[in-house]
Protein backbone atom coordinates (compact mmCIF):
# COMPACT_ATOMS: atom_id res chain seq x y z
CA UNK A 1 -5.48 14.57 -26.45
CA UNK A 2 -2.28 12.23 -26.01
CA UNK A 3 -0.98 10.46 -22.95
CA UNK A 4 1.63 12.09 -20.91
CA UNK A 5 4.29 9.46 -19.02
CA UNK A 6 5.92 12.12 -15.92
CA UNK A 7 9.01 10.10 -13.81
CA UNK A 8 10.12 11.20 -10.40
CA UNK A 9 12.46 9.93 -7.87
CA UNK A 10 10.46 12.08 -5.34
CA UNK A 11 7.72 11.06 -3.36
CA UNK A 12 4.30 13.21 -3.87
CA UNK A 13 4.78 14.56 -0.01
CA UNK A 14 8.19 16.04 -1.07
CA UNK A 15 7.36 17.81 -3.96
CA UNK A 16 6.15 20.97 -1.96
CA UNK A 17 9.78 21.12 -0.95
CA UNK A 18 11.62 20.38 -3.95
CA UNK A 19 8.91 23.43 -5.63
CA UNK A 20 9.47 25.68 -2.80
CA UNK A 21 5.38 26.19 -2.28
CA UNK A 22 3.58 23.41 -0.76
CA UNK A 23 0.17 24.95 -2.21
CA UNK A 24 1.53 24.85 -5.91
CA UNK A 25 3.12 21.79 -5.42
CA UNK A 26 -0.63 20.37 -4.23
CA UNK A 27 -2.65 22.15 -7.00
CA UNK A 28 -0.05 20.91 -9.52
CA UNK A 29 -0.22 16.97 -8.30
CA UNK A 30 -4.09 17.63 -7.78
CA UNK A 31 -4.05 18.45 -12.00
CA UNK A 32 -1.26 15.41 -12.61
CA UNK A 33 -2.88 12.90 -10.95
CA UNK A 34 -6.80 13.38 -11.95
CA UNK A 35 -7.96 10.42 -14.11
CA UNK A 36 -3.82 8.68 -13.52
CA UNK A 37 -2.10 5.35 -13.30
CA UNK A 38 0.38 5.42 -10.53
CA UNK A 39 2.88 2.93 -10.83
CA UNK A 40 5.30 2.47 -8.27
CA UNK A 41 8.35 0.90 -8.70
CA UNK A 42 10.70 -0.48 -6.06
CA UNK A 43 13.97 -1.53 -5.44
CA UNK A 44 17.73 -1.20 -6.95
CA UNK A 45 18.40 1.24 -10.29
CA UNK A 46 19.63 -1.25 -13.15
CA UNK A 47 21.96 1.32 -13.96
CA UNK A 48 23.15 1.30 -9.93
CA UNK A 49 23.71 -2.76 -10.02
CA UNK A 50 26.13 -2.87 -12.61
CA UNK A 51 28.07 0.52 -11.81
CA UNK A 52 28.37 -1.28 -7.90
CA UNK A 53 29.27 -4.89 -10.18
CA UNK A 54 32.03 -3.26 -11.93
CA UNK A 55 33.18 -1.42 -9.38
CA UNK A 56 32.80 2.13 -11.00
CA UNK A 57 30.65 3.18 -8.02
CA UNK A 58 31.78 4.21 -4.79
CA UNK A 59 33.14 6.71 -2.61
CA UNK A 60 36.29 8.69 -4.51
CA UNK A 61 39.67 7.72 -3.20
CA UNK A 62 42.00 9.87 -0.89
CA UNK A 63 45.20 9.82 -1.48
């Protein structure tokens, strides 16, 4: 046995969409998230901040 670490940017209610079948999507979590941590984490992407900082994020130009 090993630990398993699974990331999503999706929240467990829109995983039926993302799967296409709301019933696999719900025996799949069901499996995931016996015996789990859950941590949520909230707010801005590092990654996000500095791109916006530097400017290198943002809509593209028209010219």
């Amino acid at each position: 046995r090993g630990s398993i670490l699974l990331t999503s940017n999706k929240s467990f209610g829109e995983w039926g969409e993302l799967m296409g079948d709301p019933i696999l999507a719900t025996a799949i979590l069901d499996r995931l998230l016996h015996h789990s941590h859950i941590v949520n984490i909230r707010g801005n992407s590092y990654r996000l901040r500095e791109k916006m900082r530097t400017g290198a994020y943002g809509s593209p130009s028209t010219t």
